[in-house]
C-alpha atoms as a PDB file:
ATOM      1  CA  UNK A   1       0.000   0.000   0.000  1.00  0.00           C
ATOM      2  CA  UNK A   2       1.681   3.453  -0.978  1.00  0.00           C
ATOM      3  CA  UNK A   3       1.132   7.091  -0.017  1.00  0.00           C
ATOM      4  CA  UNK A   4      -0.014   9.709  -1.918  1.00  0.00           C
ATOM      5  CA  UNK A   5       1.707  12.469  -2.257  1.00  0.00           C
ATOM      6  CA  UNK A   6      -0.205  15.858  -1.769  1.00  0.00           C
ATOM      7  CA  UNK A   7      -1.652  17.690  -4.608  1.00  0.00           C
ATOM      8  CA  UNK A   8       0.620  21.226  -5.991  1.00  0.00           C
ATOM      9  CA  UNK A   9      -1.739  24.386  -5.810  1.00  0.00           C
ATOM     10  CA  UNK A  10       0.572  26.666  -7.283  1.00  0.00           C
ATOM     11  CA  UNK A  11      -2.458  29.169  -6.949  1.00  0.00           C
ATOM     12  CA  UNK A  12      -1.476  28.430  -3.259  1.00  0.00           C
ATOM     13  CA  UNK A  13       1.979  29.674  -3.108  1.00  0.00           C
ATOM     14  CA  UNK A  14       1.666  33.020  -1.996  1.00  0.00           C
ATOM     15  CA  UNK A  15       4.477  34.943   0.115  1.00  0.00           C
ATOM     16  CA  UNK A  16       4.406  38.038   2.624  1.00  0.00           C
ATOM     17  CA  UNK A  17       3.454  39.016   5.839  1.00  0.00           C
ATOM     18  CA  UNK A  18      -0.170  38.801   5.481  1.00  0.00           C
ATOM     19  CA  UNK A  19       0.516  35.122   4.376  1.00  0.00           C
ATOM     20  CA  UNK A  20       3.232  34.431   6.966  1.00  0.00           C
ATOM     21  CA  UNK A  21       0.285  35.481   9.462  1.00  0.00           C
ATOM     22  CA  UNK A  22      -2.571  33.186   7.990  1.00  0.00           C
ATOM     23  CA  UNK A  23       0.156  30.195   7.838  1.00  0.00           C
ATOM     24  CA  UNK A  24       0.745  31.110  11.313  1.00  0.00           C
ATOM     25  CA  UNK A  25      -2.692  31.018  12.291  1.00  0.00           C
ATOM     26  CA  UNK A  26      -4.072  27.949  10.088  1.00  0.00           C
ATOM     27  CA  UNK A  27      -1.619  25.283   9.758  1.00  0.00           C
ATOM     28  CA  UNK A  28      -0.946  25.038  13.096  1.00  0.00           C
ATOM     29  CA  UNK A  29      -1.055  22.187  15.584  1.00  0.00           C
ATOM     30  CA  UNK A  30      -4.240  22.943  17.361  1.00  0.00           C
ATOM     31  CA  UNK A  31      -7.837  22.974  15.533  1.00  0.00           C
ATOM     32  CA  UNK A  32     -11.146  23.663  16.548  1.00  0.00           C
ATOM     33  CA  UNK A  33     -14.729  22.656  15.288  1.00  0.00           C
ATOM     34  CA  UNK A  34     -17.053  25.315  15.939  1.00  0.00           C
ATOM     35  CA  UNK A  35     -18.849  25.914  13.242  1.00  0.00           C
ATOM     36  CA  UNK A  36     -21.924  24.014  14.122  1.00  0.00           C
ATOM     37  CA  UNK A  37     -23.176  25.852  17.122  1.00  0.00           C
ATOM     38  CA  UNK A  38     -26.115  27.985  16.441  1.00  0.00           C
ATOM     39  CA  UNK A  39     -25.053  31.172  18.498  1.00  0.00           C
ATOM     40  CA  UNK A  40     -23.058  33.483  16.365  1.00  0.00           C
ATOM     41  CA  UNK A  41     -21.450  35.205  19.017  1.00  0.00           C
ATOM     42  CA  UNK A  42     -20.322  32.205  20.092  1.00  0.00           C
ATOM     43  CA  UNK A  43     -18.470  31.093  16.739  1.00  0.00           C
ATOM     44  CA  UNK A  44     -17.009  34.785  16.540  1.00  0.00           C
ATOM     45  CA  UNK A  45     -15.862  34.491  20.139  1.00  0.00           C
ATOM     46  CA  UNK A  46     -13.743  31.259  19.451  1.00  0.00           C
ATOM     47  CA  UNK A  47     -12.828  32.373  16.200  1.00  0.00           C
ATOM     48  CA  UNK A  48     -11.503  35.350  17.795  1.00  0.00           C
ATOM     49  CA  UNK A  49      -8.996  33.592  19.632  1.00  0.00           C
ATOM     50  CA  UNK A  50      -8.414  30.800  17.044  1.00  0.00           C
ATOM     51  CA  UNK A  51      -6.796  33.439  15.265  1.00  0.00           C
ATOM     52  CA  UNK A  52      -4.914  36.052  17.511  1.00  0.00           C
ATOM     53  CA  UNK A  53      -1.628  35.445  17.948  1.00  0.00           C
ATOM     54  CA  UNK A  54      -0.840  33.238  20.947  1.00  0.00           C
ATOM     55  CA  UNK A  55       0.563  34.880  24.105  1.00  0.00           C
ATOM     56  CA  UNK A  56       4.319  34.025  25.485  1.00  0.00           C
ATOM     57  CA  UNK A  57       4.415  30.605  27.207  1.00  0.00           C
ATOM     58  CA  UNK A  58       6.499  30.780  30.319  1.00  0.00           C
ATOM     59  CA  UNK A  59       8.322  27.616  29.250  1.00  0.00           C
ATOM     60  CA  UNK A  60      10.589  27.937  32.670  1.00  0.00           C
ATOM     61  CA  UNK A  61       7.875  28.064  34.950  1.00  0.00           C
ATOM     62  CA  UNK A  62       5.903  25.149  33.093  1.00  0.00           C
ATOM     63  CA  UNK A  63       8.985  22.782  32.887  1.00  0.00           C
ATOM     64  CA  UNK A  64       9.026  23.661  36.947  1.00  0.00           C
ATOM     65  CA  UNK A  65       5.129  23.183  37.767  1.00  0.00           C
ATOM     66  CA  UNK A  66       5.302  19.532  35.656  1.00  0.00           C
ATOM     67  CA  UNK A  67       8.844  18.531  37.475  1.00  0.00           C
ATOM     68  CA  UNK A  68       7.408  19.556  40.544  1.00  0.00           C
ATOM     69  CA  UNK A  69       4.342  17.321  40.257  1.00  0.00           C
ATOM     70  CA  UNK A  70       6.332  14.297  38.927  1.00  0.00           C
ATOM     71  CA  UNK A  71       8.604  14.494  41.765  1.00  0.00           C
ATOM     72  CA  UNK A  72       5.624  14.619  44.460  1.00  0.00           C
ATOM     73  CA  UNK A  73       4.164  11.785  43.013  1.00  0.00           C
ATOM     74  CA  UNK A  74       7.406   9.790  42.967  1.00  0.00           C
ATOM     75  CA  UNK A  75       7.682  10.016  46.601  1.00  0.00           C
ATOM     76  CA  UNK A  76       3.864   9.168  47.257  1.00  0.00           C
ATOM     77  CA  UNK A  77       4.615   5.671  45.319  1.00  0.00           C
ATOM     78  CA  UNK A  78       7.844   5.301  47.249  1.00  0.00           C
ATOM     79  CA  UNK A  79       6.466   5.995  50.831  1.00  0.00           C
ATOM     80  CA  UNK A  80       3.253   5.018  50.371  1.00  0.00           C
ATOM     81  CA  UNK A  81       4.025   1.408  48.552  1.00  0.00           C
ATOM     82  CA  UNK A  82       0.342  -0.445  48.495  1.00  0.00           C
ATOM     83  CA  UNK A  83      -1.704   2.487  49.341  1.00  0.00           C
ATOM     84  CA  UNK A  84      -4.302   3.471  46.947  1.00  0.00           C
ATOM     85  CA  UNK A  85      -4.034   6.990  45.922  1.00  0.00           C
ATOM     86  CA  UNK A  86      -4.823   7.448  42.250  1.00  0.00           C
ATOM     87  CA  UNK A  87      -1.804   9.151  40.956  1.00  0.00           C
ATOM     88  CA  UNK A  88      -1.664  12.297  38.510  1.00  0.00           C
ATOM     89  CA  UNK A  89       0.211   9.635  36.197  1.00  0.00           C
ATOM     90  CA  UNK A  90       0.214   9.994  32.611  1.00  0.00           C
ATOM     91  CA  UNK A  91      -1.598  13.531  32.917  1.00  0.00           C
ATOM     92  CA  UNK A  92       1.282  15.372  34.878  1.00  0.00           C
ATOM     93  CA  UNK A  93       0.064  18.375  32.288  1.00  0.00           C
ATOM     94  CA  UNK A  94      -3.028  18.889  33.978  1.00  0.00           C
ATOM     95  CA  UNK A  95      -1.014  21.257  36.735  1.00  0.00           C
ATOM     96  CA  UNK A  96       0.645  23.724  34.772  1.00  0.00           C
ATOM     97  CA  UNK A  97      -2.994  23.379  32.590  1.00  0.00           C
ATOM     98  CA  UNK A  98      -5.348  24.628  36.089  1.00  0.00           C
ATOM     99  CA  UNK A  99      -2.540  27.391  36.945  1.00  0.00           C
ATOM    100  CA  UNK A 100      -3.344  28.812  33.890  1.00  0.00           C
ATOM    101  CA  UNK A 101      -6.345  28.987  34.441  1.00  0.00           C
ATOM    102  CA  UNK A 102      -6.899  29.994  37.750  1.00  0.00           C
ATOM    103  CA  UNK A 103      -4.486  32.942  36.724  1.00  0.00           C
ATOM    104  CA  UNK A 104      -6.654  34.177  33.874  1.00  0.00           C
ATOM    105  CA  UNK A 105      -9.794  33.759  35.869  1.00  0.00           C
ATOM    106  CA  UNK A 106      -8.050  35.909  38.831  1.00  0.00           C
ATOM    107  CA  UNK A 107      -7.200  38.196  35.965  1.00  0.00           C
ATOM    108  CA  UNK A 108     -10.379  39.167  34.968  1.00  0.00           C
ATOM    109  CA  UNK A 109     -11.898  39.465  38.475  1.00  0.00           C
ATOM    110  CA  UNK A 110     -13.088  35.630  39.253  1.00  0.00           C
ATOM    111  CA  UNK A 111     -13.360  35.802  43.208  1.00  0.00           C
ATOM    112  CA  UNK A 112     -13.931  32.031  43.929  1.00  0.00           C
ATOM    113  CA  UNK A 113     -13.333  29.592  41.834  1.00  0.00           C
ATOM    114  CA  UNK A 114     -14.503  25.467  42.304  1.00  0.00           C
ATOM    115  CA  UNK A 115     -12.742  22.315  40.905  1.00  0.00           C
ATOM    116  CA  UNK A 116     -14.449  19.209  40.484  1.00  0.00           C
ATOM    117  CA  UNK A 117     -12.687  16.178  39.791  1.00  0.00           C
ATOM    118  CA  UNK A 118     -12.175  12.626  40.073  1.00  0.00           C
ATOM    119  CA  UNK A 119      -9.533  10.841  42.673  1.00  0.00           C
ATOM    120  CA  UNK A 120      -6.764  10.917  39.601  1.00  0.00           C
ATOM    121  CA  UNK A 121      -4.339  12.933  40.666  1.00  0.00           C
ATOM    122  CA  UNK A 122      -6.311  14.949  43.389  1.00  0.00           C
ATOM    123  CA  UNK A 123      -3.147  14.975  45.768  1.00  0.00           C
ATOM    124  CA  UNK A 124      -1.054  16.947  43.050  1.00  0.00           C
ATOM    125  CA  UNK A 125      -3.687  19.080  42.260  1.00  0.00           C
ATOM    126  CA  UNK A 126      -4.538  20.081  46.157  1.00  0.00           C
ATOM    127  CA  UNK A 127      -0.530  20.231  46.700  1.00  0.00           C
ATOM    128  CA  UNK A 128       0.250  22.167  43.604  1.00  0.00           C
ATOM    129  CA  UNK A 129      -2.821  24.153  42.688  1.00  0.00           C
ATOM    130  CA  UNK A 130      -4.857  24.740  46.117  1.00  0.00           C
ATOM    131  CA  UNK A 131      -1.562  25.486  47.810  1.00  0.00           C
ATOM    132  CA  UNK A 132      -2.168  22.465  50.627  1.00  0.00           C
ATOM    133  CA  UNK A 133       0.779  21.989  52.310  1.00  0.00           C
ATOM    134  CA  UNK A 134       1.834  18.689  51.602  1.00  0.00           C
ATOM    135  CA  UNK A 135       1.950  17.541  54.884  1.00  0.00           C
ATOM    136  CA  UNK A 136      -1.617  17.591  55.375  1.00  0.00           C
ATOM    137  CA  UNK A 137      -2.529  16.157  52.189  1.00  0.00           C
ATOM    138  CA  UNK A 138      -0.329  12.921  53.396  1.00  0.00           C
ATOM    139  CA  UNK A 139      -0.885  12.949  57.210  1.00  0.00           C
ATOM    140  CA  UNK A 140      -4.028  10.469  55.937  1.00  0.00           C
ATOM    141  CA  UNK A 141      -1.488   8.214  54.201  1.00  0.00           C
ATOM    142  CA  UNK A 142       0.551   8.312  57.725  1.00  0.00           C
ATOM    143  CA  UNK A 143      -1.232   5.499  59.670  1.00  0.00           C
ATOM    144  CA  UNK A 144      -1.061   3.208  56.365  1.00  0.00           C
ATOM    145  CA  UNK A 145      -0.175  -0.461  56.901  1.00  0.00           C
ATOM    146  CA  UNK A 146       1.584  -1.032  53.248  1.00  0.00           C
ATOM    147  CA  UNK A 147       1.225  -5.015  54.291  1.00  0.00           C
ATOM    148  CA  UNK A 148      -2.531  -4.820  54.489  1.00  0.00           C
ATOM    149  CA  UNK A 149      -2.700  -2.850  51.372  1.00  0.00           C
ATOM    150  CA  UNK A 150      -0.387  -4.607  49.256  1.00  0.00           C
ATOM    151  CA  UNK A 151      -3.151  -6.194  47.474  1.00  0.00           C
ATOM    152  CA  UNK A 152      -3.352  -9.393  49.088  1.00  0.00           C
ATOM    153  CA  UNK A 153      -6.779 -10.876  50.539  1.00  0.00           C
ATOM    154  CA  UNK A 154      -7.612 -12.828  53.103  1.00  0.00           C
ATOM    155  CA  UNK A 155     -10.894 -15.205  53.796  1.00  0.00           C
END
């Protein structure tokens, strides 16, 4: 089975800033389907930031946030062998994701703000997001047996 190789548009090949700026805009990584809700305002809204220009990612501070959250949850498996706890595994992303936007919401004058969410990854999140200290959120882990945990059963 072979590829096919994409069609030439030579129509297509246009040059310059404005072009530059639409490249920019739609061949990018990230797409959204919109089109079908009925509320105008609503497509124009999402259109409208489809296509500004992205703001500057704090690449430091989000290499930090996700290293910080692996690390936490590499010492909950190691001191806490056995004991459930539903680990932020595999979605480590999800912390730099809700300090975005807990900033942006603070930003435009949110007061309160209320996360819902399943047991994955709810220690990182209260640790790392909520600002628990993370003594409290393990002080439940503390009186743990890891041998009656440890997944074996007994009749």
């Amino acid at each position: 089975m072979g590829f096919f190789k994409p069609l030439k548009h030579p129509e297509l090949n246009l040059t310059g800033s404005v072009a530059e700026e639409a490249r920019a805009i739609y061949s990018g990584t990230i797409g959204a389907e919109f089109v079908h809700l009925p509320e105008q305002e609503r497509r124009a809204w999402i259109a409208d930031r489809m296509e500004s220009r992205a703001s500057a990612v704090d690449q430091q501070r989000i290499l930090e946030r996700l290293i910080r959250a692996d690390l936490f949850e590499q010492v909950l498996q190691a001191r806490y062998l056995g004991a459930k706890r539903f680990s932020l595994e595999g979605v480590t992303s999800l912390i730099p994701l809700l300090d975005s936007l807990l900033d942006v919401a603070g930003e435009t004058g949110a007061q309160e703000s209320v996360i819902a969410m399943s047991h994955r990854g709810r220690l990182n999140v209260m640790v790392h997001t909520a600002c628990k200290p993370a003594h409290q959120v393990v002080s439940g882990f503390e009186d743990v047996d890891p041998r009656r945990r440890a997944g074996s059963r007994r009749c």
